[in-house]
N, C-alpha and C. Protein backbone atom coordinates (compact mmCIF):
# COMPACT_ATOMS: atom_id res chain seq x y z
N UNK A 1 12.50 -8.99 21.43
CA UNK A 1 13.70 -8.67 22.16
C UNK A 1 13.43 -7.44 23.02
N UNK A 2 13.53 -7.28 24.15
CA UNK A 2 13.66 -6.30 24.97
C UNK A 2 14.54 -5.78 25.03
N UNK A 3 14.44 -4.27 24.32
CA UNK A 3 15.53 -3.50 24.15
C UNK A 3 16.07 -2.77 25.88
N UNK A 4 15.27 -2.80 26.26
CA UNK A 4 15.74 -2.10 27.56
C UNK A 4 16.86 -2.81 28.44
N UNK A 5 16.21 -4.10 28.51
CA UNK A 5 16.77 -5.02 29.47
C UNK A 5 18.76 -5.37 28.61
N UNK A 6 18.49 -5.25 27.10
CA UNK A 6 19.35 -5.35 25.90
C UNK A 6 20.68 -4.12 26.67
N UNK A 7 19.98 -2.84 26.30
CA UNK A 7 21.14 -2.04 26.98
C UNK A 7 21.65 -1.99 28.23
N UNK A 8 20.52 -2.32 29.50
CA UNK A 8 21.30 -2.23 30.56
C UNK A 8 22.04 -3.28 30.79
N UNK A 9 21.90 -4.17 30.16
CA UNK A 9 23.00 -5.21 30.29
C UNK A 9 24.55 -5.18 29.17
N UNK A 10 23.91 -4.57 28.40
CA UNK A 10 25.28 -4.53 27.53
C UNK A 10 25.70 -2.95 28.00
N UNK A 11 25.75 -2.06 28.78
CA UNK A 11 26.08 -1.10 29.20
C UNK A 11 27.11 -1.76 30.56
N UNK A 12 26.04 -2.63 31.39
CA UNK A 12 27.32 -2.67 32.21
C UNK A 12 28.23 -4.05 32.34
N UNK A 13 27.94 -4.24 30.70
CA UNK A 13 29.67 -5.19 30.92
C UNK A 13 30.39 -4.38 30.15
N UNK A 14 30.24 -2.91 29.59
CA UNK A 14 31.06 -2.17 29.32
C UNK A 14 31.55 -1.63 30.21
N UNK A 15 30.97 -1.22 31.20
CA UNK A 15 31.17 -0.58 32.75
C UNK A 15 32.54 -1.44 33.08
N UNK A 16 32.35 -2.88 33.28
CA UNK A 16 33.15 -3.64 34.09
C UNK A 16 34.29 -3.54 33.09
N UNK A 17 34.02 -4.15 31.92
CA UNK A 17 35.43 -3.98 30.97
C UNK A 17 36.26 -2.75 31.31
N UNK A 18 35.97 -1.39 31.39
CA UNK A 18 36.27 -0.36 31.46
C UNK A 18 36.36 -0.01 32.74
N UNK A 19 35.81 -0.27 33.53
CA UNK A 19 36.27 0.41 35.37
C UNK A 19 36.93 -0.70 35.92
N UNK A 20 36.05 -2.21 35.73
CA UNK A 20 36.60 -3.23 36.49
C UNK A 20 37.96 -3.17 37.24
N UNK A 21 38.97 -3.13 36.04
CA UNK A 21 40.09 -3.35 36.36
C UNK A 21 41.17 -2.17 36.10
N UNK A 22 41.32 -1.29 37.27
CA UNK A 22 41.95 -0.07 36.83
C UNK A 22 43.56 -0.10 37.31
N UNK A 23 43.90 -1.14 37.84
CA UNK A 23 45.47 -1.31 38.49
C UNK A 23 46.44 -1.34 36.89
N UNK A 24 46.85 -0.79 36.93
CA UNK A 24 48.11 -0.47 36.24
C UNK A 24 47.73 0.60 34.75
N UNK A 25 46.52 0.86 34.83
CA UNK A 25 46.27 1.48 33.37
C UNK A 25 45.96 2.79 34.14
N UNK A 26 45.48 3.97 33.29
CA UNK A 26 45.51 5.18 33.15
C UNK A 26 43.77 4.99 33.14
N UNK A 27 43.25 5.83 34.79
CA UNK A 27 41.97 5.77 35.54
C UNK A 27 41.43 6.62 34.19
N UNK A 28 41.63 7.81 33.95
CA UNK A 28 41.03 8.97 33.31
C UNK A 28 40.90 8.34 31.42
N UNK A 29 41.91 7.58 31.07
CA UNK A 29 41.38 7.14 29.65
C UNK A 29 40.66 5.40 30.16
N UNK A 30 40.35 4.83 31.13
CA UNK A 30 39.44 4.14 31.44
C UNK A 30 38.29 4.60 31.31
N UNK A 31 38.06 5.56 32.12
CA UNK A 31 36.96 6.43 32.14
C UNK A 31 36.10 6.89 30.81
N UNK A 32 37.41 7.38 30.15
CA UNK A 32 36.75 8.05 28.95
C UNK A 32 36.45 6.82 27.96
N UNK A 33 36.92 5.73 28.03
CA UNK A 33 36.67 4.53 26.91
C UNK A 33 35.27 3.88 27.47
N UNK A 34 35.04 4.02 28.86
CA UNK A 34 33.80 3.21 29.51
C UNK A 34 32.47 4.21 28.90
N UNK A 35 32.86 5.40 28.93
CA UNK A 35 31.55 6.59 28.64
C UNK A 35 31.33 6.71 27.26
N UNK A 36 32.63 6.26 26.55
CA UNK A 36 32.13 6.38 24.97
C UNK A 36 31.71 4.73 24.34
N UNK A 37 32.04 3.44 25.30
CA UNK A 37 31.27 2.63 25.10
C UNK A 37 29.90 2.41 25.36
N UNK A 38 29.73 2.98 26.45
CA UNK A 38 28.20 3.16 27.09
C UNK A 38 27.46 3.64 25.98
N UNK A 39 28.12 4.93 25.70
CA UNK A 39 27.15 6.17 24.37
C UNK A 39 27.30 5.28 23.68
N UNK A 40 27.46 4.66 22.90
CA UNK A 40 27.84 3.70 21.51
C UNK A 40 26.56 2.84 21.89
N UNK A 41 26.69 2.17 23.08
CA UNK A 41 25.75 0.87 23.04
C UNK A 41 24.54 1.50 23.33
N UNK A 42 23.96 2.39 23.65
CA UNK A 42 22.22 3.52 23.83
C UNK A 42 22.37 3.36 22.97
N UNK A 43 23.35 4.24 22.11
CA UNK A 43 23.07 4.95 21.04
C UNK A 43 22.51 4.21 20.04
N UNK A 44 22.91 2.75 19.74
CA UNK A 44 23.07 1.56 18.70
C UNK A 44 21.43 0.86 19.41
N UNK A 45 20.96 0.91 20.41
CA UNK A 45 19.93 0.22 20.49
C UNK A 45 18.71 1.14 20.90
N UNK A 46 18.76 2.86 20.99
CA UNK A 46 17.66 3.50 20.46
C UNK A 46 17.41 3.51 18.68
N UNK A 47 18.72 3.32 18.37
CA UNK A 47 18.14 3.93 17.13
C UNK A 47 17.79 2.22 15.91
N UNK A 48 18.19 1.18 16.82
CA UNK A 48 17.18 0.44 16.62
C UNK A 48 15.75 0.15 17.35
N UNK A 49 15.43 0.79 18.28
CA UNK A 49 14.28 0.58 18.37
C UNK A 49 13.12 1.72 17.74
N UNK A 50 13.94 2.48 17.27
CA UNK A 50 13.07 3.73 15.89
C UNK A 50 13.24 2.58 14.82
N UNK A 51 14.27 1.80 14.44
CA UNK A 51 14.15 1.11 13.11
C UNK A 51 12.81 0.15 13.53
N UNK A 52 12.48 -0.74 14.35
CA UNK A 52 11.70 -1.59 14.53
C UNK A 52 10.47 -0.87 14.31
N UNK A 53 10.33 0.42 15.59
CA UNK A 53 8.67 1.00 14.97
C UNK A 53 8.84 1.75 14.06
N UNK A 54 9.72 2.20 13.20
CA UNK A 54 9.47 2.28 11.83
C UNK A 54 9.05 1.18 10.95
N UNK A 55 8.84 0.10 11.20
CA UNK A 55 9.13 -1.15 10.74
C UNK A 55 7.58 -1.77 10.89
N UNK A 56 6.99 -1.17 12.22
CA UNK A 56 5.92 -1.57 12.94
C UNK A 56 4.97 -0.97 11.94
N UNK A 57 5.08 0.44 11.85
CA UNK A 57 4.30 1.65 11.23
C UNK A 57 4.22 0.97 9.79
N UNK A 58 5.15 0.67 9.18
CA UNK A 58 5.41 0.59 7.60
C UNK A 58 4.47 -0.54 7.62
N UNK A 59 4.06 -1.35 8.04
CA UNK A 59 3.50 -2.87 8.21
C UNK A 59 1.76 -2.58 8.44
N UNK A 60 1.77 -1.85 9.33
CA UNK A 60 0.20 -1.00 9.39
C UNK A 60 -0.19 0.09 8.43
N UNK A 61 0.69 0.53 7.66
CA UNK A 61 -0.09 1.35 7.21
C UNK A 61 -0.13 0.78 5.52
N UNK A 62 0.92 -0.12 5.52
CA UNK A 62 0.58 -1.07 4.21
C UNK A 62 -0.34 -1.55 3.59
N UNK A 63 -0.89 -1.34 2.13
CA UNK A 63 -2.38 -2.03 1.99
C UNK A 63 -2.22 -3.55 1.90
N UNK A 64 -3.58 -3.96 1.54
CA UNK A 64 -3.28 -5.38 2.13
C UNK A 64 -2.86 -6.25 0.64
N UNK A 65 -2.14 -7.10 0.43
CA UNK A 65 -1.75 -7.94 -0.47
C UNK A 65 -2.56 -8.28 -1.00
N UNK A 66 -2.61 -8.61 -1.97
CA UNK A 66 -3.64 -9.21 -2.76
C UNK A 66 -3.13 -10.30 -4.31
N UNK A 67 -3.48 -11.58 -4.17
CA UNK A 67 -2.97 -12.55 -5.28
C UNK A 67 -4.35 -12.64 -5.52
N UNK A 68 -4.30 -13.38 -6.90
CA UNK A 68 -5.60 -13.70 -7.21
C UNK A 68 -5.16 -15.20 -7.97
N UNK A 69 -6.80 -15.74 -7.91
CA UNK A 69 -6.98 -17.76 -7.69
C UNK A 69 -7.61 -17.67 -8.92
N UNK A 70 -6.81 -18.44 -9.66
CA UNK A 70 -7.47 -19.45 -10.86
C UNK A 70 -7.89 -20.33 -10.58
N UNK A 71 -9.32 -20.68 -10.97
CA UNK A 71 -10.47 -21.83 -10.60
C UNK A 71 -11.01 -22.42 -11.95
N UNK A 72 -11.30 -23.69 -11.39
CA UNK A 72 -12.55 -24.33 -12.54
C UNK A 72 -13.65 -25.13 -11.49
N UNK A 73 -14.75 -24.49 -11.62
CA UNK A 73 -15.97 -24.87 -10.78
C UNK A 73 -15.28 -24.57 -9.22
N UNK A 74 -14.69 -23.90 -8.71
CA UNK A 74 -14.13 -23.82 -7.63
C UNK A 74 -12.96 -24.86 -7.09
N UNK A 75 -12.51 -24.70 -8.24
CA UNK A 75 -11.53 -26.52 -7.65
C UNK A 75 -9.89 -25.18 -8.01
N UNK A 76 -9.58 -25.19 -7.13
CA UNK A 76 -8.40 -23.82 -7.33
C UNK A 76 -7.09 -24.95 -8.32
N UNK A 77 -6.80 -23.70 -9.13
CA UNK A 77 -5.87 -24.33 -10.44
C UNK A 77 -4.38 -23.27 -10.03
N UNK A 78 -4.37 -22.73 -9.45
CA UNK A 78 -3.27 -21.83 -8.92
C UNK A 78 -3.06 -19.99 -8.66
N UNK A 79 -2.37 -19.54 -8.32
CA UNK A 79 -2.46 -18.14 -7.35
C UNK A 79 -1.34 -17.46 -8.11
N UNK A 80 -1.47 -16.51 -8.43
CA UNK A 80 -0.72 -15.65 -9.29
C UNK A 80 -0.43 -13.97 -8.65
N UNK A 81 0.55 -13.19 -8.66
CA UNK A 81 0.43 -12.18 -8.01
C UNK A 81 -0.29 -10.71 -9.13
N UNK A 82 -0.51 -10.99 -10.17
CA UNK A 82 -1.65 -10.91 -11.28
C UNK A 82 -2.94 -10.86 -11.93
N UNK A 83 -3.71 -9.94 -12.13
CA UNK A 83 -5.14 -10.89 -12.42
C UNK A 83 -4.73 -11.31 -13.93
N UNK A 84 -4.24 -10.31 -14.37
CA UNK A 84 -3.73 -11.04 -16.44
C UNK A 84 -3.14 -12.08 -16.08
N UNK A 85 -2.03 -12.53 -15.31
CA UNK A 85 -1.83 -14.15 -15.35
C UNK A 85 -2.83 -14.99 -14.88
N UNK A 86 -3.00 -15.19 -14.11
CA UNK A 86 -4.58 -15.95 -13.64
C UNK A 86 -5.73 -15.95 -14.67
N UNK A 87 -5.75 -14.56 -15.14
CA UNK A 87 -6.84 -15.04 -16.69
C UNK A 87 -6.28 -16.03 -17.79
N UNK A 88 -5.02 -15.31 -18.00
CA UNK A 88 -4.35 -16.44 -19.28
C UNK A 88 -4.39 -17.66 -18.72
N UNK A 89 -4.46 -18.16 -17.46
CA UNK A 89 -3.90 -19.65 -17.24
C UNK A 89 -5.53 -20.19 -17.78
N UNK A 90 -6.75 -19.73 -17.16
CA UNK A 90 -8.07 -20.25 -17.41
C UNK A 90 -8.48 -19.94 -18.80
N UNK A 91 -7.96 -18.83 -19.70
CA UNK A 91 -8.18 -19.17 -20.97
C UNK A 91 -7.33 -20.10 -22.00
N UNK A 92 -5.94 -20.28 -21.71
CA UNK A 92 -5.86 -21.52 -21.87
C UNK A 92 -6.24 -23.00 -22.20
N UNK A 93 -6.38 -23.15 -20.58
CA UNK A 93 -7.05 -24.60 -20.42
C UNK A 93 -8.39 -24.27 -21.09
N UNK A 94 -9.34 -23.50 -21.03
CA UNK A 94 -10.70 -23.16 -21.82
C UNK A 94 -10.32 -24.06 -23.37
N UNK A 95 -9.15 -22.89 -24.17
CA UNK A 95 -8.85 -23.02 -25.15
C UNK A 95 -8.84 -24.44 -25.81
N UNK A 96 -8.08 -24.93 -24.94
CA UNK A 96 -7.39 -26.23 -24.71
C UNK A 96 -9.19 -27.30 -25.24
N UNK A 97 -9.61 -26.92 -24.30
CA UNK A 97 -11.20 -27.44 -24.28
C UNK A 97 -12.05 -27.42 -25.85
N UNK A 98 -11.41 -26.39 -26.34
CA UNK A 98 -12.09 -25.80 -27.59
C UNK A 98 -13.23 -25.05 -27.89
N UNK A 99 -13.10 -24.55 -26.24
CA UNK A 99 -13.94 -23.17 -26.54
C UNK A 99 -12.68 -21.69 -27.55
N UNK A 100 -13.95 -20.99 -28.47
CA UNK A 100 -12.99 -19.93 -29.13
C UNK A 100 -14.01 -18.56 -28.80
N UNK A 101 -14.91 -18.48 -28.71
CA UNK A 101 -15.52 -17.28 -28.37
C UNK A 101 -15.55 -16.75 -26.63
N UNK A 102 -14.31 -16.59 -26.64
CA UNK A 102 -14.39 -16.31 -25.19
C UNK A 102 -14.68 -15.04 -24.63
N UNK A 103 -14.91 -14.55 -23.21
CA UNK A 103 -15.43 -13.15 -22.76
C UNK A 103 -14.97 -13.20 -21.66
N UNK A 104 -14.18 -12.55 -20.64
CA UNK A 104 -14.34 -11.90 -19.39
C UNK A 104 -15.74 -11.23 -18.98
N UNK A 105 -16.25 -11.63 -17.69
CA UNK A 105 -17.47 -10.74 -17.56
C UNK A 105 -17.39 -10.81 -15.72
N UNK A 106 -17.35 -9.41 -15.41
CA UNK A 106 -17.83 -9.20 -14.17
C UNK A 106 -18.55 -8.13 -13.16
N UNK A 107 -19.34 -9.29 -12.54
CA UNK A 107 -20.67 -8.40 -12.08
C UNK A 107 -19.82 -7.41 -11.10
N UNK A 108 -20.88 -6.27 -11.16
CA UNK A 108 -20.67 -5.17 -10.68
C UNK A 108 -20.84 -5.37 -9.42
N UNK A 109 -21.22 -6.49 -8.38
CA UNK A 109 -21.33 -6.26 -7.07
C UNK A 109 -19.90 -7.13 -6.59
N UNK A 110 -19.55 -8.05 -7.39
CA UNK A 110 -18.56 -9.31 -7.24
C UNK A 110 -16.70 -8.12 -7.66
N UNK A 111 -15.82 -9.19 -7.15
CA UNK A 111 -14.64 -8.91 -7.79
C UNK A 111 -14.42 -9.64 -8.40
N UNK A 112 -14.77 -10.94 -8.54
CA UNK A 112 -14.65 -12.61 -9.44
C UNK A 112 -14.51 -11.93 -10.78
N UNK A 113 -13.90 -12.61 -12.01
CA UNK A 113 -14.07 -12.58 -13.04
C UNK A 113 -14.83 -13.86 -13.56
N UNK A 114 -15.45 -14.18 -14.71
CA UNK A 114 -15.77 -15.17 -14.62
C UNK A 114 -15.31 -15.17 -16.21
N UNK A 115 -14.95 -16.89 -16.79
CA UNK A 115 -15.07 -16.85 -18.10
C UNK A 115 -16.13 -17.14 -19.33
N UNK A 116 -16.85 -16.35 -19.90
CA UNK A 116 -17.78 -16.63 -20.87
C UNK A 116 -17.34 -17.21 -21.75
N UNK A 117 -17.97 -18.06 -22.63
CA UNK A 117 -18.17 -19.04 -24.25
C UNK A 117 -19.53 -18.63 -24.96
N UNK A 118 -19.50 -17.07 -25.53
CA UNK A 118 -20.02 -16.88 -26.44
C UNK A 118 -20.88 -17.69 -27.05
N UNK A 119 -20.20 -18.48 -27.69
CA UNK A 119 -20.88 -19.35 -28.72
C UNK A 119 -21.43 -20.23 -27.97
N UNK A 120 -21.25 -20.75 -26.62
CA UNK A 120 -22.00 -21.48 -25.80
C UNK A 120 -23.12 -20.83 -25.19
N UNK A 121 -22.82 -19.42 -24.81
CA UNK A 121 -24.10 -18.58 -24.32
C UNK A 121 -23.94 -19.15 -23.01
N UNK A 122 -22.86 -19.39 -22.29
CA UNK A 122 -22.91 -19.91 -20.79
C UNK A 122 -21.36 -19.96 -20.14
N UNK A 123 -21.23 -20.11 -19.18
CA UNK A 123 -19.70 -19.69 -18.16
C UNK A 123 -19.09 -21.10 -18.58
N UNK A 124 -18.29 -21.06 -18.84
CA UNK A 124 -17.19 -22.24 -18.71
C UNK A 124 -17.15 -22.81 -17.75
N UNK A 125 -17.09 -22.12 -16.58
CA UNK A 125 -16.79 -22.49 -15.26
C UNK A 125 -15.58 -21.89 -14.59
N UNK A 126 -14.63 -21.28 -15.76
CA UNK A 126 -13.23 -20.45 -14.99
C UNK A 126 -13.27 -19.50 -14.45
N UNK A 127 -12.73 -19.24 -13.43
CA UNK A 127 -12.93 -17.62 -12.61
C UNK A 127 -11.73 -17.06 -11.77
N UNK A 128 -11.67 -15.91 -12.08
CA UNK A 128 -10.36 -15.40 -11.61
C UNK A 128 -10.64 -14.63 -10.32
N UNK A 129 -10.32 -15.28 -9.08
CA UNK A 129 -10.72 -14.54 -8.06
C UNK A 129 -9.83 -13.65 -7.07
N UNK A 130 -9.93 -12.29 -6.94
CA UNK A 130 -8.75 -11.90 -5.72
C UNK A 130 -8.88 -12.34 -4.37
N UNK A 131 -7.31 -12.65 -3.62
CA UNK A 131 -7.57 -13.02 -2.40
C UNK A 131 -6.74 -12.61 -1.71
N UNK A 132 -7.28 -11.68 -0.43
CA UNK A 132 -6.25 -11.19 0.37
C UNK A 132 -5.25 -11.98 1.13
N UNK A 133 -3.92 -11.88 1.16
CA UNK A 133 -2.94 -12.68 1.85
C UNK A 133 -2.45 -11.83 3.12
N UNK A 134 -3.21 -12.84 4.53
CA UNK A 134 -2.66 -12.57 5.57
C UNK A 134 -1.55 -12.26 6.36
N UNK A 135 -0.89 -11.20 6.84
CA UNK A 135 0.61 -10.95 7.14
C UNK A 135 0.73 -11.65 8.68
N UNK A 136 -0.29 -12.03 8.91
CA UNK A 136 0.31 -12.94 10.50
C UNK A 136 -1.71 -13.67 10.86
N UNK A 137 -1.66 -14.88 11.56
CA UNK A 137 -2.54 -15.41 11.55
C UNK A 137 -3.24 -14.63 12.59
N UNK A 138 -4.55 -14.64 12.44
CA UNK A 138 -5.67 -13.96 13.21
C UNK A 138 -6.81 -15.07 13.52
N UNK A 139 -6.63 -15.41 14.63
CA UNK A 139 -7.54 -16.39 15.81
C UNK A 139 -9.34 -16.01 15.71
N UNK A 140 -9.29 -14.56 15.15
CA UNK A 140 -10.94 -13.76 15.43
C UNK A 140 -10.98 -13.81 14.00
N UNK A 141 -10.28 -13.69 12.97
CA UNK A 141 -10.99 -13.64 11.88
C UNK A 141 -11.82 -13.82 11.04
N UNK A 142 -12.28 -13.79 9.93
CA UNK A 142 -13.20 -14.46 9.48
C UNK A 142 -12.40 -15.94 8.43
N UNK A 143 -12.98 -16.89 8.47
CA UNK A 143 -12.16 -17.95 7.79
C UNK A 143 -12.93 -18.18 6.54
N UNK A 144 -13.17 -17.40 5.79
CA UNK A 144 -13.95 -17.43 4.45
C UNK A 144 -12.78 -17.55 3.17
């Protein structure tokens, strides 16, 4: 919305409301109702356009979202705004499987969690992964 184009147009159909038609009314409280509509309508659409780039600012300087993906072998099982929910859902279904020696384990270069079976001595295959959620689509990004 173009705030500029917003006030000078809603300024002067206050103008006209208020000067247009001055035959039979009182010129001087015309006057004064046209100047305190004018101030009203600036006034109401500067101090929304501080709300918007306040709005702008709050949005940039926000960190970025982050859900994290419950997987089995990469086949996504669902998105949680959580990493403890996303683990419980894959130990679960693990459970479910009849694995009981289970482990969280994650490498120090990765953010993945992955799920261990102890007693198997090998990954299940479940993994709890974070994933940043985009606030508006980006054409250059990376699509990973």
């Amino acid at each position: 919305m173009n705030l500029r184009a917003s006030a000078v147009r809603l300024a002067g159909l206050a103008s006209k409301w208020s000067y247009g038609d001055l035959s039979g009314r009182d010129g001087a409280a015309a006057t004064a109702t046209a100047m305190a509509t004018e101030g009203l309508v600036h006034a109401v659409l500067a101090l929304g356009a501080e709300v918007r780039d306040w709005r702008m600012d709050e949005r940039i300087d926000r960190p970025p979202l982050l859900v994290y993906r419950a997987e089995f072998n990469g086949i996504g099982l669902g998105l949680y705004t959580g990493r403890e929910a996303a683990r419980d859902h894959c130990l679960d279904l693990a459970r479910a499987e009849g694995a009981t020696a289970l482990a969280w384990v994650t490498e120090a270069d990765e953010d993945t969690d992955e799920l261990h079976d102890a007693a198997q001595a090998s990954c299940t295959g479940y993994a709890v992964s974070p994933v940043e959620v985009a606030e508006a689509y980006d054409p250059d990004a990376d699509e990973s």
